[in-house]
C-alpha atoms as a PDB file:
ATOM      1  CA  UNK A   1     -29.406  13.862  31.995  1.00  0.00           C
ATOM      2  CA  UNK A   2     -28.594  16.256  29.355  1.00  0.00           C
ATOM      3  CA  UNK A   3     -28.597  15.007  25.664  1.00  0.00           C
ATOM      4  CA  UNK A   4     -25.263  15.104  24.758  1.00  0.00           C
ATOM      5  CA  UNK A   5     -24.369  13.077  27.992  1.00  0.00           C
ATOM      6  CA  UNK A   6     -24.353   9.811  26.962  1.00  0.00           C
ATOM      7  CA  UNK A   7     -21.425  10.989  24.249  1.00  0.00           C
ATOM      8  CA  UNK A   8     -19.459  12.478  26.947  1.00  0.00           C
ATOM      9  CA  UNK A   9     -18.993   9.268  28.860  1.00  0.00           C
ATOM     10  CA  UNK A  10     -18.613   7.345  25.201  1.00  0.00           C
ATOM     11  CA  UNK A  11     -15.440   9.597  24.645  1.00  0.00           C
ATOM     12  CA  UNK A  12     -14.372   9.361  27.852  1.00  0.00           C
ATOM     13  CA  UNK A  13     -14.105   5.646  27.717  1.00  0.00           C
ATOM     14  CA  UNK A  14     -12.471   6.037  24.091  1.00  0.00           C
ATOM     15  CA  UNK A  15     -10.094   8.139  25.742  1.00  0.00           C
ATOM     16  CA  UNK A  16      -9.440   5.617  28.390  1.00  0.00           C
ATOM     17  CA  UNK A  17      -9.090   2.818  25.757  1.00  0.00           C
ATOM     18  CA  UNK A  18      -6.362   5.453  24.056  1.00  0.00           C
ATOM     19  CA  UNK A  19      -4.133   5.221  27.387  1.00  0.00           C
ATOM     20  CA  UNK A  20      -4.599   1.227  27.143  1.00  0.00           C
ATOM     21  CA  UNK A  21      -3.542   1.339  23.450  1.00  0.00           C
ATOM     22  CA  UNK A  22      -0.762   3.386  23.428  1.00  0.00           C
ATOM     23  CA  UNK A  23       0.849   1.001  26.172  1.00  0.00           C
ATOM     24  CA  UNK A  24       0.232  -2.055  23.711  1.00  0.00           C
ATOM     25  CA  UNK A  25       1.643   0.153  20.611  1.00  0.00           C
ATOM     26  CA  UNK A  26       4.540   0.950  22.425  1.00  0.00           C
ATOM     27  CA  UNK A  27       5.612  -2.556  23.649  1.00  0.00           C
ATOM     28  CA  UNK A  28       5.182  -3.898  19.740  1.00  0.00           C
ATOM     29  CA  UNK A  29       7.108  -0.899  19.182  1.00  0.00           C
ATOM     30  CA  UNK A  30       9.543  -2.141  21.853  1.00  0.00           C
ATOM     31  CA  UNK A  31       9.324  -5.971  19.838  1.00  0.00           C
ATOM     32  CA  UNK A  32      10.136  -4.371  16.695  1.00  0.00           C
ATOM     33  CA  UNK A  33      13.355  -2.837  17.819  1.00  0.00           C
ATOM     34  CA  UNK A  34      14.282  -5.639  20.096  1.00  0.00           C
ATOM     35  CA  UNK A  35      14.281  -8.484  16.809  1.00  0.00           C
ATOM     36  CA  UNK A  36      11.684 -10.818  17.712  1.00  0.00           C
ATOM     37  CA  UNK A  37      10.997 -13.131  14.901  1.00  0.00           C
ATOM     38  CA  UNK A  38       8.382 -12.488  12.221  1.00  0.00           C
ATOM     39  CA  UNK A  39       6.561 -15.245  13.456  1.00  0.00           C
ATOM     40  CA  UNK A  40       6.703 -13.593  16.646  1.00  0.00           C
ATOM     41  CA  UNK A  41       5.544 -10.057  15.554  1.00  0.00           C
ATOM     42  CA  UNK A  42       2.464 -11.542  13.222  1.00  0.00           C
ATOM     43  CA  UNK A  43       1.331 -13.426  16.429  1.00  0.00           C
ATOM     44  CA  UNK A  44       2.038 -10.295  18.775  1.00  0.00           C
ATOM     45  CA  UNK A  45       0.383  -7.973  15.844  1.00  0.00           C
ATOM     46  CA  UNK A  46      -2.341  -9.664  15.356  1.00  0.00           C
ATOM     47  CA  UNK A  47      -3.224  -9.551  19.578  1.00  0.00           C
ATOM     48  CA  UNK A  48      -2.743  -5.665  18.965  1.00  0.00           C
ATOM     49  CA  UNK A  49      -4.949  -5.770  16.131  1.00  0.00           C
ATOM     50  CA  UNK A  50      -7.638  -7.157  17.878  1.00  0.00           C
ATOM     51  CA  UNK A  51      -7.411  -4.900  20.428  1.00  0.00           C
ATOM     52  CA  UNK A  52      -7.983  -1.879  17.924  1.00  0.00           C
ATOM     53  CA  UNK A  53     -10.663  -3.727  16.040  1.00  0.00           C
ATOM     54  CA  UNK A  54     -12.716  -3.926  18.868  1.00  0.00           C
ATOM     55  CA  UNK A  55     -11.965  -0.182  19.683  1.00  0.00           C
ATOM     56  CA  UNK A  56     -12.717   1.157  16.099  1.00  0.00           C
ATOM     57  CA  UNK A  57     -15.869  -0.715  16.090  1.00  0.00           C
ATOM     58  CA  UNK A  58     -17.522   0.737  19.584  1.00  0.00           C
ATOM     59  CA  UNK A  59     -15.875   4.394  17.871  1.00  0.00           C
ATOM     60  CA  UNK A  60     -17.901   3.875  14.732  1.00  0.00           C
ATOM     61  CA  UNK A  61     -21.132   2.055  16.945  1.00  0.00           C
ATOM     62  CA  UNK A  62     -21.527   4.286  19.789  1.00  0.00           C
ATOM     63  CA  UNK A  63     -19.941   7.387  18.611  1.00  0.00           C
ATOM     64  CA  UNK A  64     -19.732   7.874  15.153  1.00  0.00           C
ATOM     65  CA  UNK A  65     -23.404   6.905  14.166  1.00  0.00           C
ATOM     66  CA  UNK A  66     -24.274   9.651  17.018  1.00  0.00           C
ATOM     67  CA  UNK A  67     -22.037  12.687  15.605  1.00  0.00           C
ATOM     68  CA  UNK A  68     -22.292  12.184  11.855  1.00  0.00           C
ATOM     69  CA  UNK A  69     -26.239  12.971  12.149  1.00  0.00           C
ATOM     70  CA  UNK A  70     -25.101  16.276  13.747  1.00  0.00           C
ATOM     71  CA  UNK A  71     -23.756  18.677  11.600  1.00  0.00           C
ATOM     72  CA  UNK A  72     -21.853  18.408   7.811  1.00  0.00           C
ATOM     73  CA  UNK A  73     -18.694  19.170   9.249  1.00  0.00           C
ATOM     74  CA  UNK A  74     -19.381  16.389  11.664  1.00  0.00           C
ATOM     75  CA  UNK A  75     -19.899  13.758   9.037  1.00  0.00           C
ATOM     76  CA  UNK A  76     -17.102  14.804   6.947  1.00  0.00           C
ATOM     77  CA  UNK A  77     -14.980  14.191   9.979  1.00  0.00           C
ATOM     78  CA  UNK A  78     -16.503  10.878  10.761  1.00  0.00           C
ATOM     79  CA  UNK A  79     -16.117   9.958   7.137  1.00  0.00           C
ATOM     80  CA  UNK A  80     -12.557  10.718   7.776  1.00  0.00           C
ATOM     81  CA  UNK A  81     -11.949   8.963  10.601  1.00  0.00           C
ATOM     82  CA  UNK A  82     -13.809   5.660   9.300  1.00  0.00           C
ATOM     83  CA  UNK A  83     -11.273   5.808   6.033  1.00  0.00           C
ATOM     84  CA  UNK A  84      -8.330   5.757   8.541  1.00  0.00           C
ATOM     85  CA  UNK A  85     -10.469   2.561  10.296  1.00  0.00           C
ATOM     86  CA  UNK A  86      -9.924   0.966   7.112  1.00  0.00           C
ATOM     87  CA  UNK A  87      -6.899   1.717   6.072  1.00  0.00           C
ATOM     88  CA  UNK A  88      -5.369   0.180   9.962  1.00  0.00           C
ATOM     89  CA  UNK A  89      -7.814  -2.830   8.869  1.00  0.00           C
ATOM     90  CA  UNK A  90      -5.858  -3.114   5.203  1.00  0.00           C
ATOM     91  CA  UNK A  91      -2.236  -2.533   6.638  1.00  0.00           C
ATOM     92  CA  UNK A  92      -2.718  -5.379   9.548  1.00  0.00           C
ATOM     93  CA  UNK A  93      -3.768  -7.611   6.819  1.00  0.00           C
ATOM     94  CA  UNK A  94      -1.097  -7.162   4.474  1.00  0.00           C
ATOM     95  CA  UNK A  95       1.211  -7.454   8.112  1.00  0.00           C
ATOM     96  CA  UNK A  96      -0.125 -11.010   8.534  1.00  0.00           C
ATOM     97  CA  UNK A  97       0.366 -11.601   5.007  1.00  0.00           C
ATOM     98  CA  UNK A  98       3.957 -11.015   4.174  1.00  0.00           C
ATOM     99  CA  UNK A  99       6.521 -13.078   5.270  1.00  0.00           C
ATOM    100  CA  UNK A 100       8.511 -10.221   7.477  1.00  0.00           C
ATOM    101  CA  UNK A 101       5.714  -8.149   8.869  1.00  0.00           C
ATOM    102  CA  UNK A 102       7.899  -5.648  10.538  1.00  0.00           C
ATOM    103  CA  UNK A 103       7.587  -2.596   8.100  1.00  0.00           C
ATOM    104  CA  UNK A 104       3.660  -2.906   7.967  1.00  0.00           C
ATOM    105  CA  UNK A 105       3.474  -2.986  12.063  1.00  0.00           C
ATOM    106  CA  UNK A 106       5.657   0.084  11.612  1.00  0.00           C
ATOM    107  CA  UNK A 107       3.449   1.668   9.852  1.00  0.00           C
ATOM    108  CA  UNK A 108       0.188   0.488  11.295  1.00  0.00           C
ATOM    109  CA  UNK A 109       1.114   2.157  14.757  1.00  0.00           C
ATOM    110  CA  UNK A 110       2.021   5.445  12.984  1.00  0.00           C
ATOM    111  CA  UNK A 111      -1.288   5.538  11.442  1.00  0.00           C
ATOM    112  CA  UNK A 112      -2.855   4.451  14.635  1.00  0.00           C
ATOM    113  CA  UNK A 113      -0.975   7.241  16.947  1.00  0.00           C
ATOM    114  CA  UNK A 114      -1.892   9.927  13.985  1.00  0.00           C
ATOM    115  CA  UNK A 115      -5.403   9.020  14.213  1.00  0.00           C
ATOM    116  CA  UNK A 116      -5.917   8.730  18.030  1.00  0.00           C
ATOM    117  CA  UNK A 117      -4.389  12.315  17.946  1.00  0.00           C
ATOM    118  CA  UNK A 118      -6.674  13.690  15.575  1.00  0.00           C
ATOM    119  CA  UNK A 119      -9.490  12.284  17.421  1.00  0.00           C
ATOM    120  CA  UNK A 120      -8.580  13.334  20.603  1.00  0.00           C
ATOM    121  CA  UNK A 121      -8.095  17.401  19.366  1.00  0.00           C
ATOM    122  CA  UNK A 122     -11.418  17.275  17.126  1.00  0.00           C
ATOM    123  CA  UNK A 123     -13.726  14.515  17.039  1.00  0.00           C
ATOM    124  CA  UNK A 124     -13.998  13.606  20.765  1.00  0.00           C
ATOM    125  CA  UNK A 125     -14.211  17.331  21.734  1.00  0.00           C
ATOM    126  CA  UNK A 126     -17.122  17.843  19.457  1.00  0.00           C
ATOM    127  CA  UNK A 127     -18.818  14.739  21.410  1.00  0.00           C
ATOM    128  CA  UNK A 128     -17.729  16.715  25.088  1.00  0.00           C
ATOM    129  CA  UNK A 129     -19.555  19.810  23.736  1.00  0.00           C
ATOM    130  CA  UNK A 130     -22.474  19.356  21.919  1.00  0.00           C
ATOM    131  CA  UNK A 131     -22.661  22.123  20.815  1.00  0.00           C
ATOM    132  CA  UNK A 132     -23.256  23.105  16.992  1.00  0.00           C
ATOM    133  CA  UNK A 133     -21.491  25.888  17.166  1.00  0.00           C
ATOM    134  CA  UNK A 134     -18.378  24.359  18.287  1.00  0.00           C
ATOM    135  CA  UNK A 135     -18.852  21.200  15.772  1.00  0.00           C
ATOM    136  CA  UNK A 136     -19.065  23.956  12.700  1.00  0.00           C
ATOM    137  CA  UNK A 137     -16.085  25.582  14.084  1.00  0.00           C
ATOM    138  CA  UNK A 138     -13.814  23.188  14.801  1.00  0.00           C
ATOM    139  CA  UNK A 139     -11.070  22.712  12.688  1.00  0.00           C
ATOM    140  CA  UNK A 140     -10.214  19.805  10.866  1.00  0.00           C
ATOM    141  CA  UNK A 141      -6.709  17.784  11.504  1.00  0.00           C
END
Protein backbone atom coordinates (compact mmCIF):
# COMPACT_ATOMS: atom_id res chain seq x y z
CA UNK A 1 0.00 0.00 0.00
CA UNK A 2 1.35 3.27 -0.92
CA UNK A 3 1.68 5.98 1.86
CA UNK A 4 -0.69 8.34 0.99
CA UNK A 5 -3.36 5.50 0.70
CA UNK A 6 -4.85 5.42 3.78
CA UNK A 7 -5.83 9.41 3.08
CA UNK A 8 -7.32 8.52 -0.13
CA UNK A 9 -9.94 6.23 1.31
CA UNK A 10 -10.29 8.90 4.47
CA UNK A 11 -11.46 11.52 1.78
CA UNK A 12 -13.31 9.29 0.02
CA UNK A 13 -15.48 8.46 2.93
CA UNK A 14 -15.60 12.37 3.78
CA UNK A 15 -16.81 12.73 0.43
CA UNK A 16 -19.41 10.11 0.91
CA UNK A 17 -20.48 11.66 4.27
CA UNK A 18 -20.78 15.13 2.00
CA UNK A 19 -23.59 13.35 -0.25
CA UNK A 20 -25.30 12.19 3.20
CA UNK A 21 -25.08 15.79 4.51
CA UNK A 22 -26.19 17.72 1.87
CA UNK A 23 -29.51 15.51 1.84
CA UNK A 24 -29.99 16.39 5.68
CA UNK A 25 -29.09 20.27 4.91
CA UNK A 26 -31.47 20.37 2.33
CA UNK A 27 -34.54 18.85 4.12
CA UNK A 28 -33.86 21.52 7.24
CA UNK A 29 -33.64 23.76 4.42
CA UNK A 30 -36.97 22.33 3.21
CA UNK A 31 -38.31 22.81 7.30
CA UNK A 32 -37.25 26.27 7.26
CA UNK A 33 -39.30 27.30 4.31
CA UNK A 34 -42.16 25.04 5.08
CA UNK A 35 -42.80 26.96 8.93
CA UNK A 36 -42.23 24.30 11.30
CA UNK A 37 -42.16 25.65 14.76
CA UNK A 38 -39.00 26.82 16.51
CA UNK A 39 -39.36 24.14 18.77
CA UNK A 40 -39.45 22.03 15.86
CA UNK A 41 -36.33 23.40 14.02
CA UNK A 42 -34.04 23.45 17.46
CA UNK A 43 -35.01 19.70 17.82
CA UNK A 44 -34.53 18.99 13.94
CA UNK A 45 -31.17 21.31 14.13
CA UNK A 46 -29.77 19.93 16.71
CA UNK A 47 -30.14 16.04 14.91
CA UNK A 48 -28.27 17.89 11.94
CA UNK A 49 -25.80 19.17 14.21
CA UNK A 50 -24.87 16.04 15.46
CA UNK A 51 -24.53 14.68 12.35
CA UNK A 52 -21.77 17.36 11.38
CA UNK A 53 -20.11 17.12 14.75
CA UNK A 54 -19.35 13.73 14.30
CA UNK A 55 -18.15 14.49 10.66
CA UNK A 56 -15.86 17.50 11.61
CA UNK A 57 -14.35 15.47 14.26
CA UNK A 58 -13.19 12.20 12.03
CA UNK A 59 -12.08 15.45 9.35
CA UNK A 60 -9.89 16.95 12.03
CA UNK A 61 -8.89 13.06 13.60
CA UNK A 62 -8.14 11.14 10.60
CA UNK A 63 -7.42 13.77 8.12
CA UNK A 64 -6.39 16.88 9.33
CA UNK A 65 -3.71 15.68 11.94
CA UNK A 66 -2.31 13.69 8.70
CA UNK A 67 -2.09 16.80 6.15
CA UNK A 68 -1.14 19.65 8.46
CA UNK A 69 2.36 17.76 9.15
CA UNK A 70 2.79 17.92 5.34
CA UNK A 71 3.59 21.03 3.98
CA UNK A 72 2.95 25.01 5.33
CA UNK A 73 0.44 25.53 2.86
CA UNK A 74 -1.15 22.40 4.15
CA UNK A 75 -1.44 23.58 7.70
CA UNK A 76 -2.55 26.95 6.85
CA UNK A 77 -5.40 25.26 5.08
CA UNK A 78 -6.17 22.93 7.89
CA UNK A 79 -5.99 25.87 10.23
CA UNK A 80 -8.60 27.24 8.00
CA UNK A 81 -10.79 24.68 7.80
CA UNK A 82 -10.73 23.93 11.74
CA UNK A 83 -11.80 27.89 12.27
CA UNK A 84 -14.85 27.19 10.00
CA UNK A 85 -15.34 23.80 12.48
CA UNK A 86 -15.77 26.25 15.08
CA UNK A 87 -17.50 28.76 13.88
CA UNK A 88 -20.60 25.81 12.64
CA UNK A 89 -19.97 24.70 16.46
CA UNK A 90 -20.69 28.59 17.74
CA UNK A 91 -23.66 29.29 15.25
CA UNK A 92 -25.59 25.82 16.27
CA UNK A 93 -25.22 26.95 19.75
CA UNK A 94 -26.47 30.30 19.55
CA UNK A 95 -29.46 28.28 17.16
CA UNK A 96 -30.42 26.28 20.27
CA UNK A 97 -30.17 29.27 22.27
CA UNK A 98 -32.50 31.84 20.88
CA UNK A 99 -35.95 31.55 21.03
CA UNK A 100 -36.60 31.48 16.96
CA UNK A 101 -33.63 29.59 15.68
CA UNK A 102 -34.48 29.96 12.08
CA UNK A 103 -31.94 32.72 10.96
CA UNK A 104 -28.93 30.87 12.72
CA UNK A 105 -29.93 27.35 10.87
CA UNK A 106 -29.90 29.65 7.85
CA UNK A 107 -26.81 30.52 8.26
CA UNK A 108 -25.23 27.43 9.70
CA UNK A 109 -26.01 25.47 6.36
CA UNK A 110 -24.49 28.32 4.27
CA UNK A 111 -21.38 28.06 6.17
CA UNK A 112 -21.57 24.34 6.06
CA UNK A 113 -22.20 24.11 2.04
CA UNK A 114 -19.22 26.91 1.68
CA UNK A 115 -16.97 24.80 3.59
CA UNK A 116 -17.75 21.30 2.16
CA UNK A 117 -17.02 23.12 -1.21
CA UNK A 118 -13.81 24.40 -0.31
CA UNK A 119 -12.82 21.13 0.95
CA UNK A 120 -13.84 19.21 -1.76
CA UNK A 121 -11.71 21.64 -4.56
CA UNK A 122 -8.51 21.89 -2.15
CA UNK A 123 -8.13 20.07 0.94
CA UNK A 124 -9.41 16.58 -0.05
CA UNK A 125 -7.50 16.75 -3.39
CA UNK A 126 -4.28 17.41 -1.62
CA UNK A 127 -5.12 14.08 0.52
CA UNK A 128 -5.93 12.11 -3.23
CA UNK A 129 -2.44 13.26 -4.35
CA UNK A 130 0.14 13.25 -2.03
CA UNK A 131 2.08 14.88 -3.62
CA UNK A 132 4.11 18.06 -2.33
CA UNK A 133 4.15 19.55 -5.27
CA UNK A 134 0.54 19.65 -5.75
CA UNK A 135 -0.10 20.61 -1.86
CA UNK A 136 2.38 23.86 -2.47
CA UNK A 137 0.50 24.59 -5.53
CA UNK A 138 -2.79 24.39 -4.82
CA UNK A 139 -4.67 27.31 -4.44
CA UNK A 140 -6.42 28.40 -1.56
CA UNK A 141 -10.48 28.95 -1.57
Amino acid sequence: MRPDEPLRAIAAALRAEHRLLRRMMARMADWLAEGVSPEGLKERGHMLFEALEDHARYEEEKLFSQLRERSPHARHLVGMMELVHEEVRETMRMALERADPREDLWTLLQLSEEHFEVEEQAVFPLAEEGSEAAIRERPVG
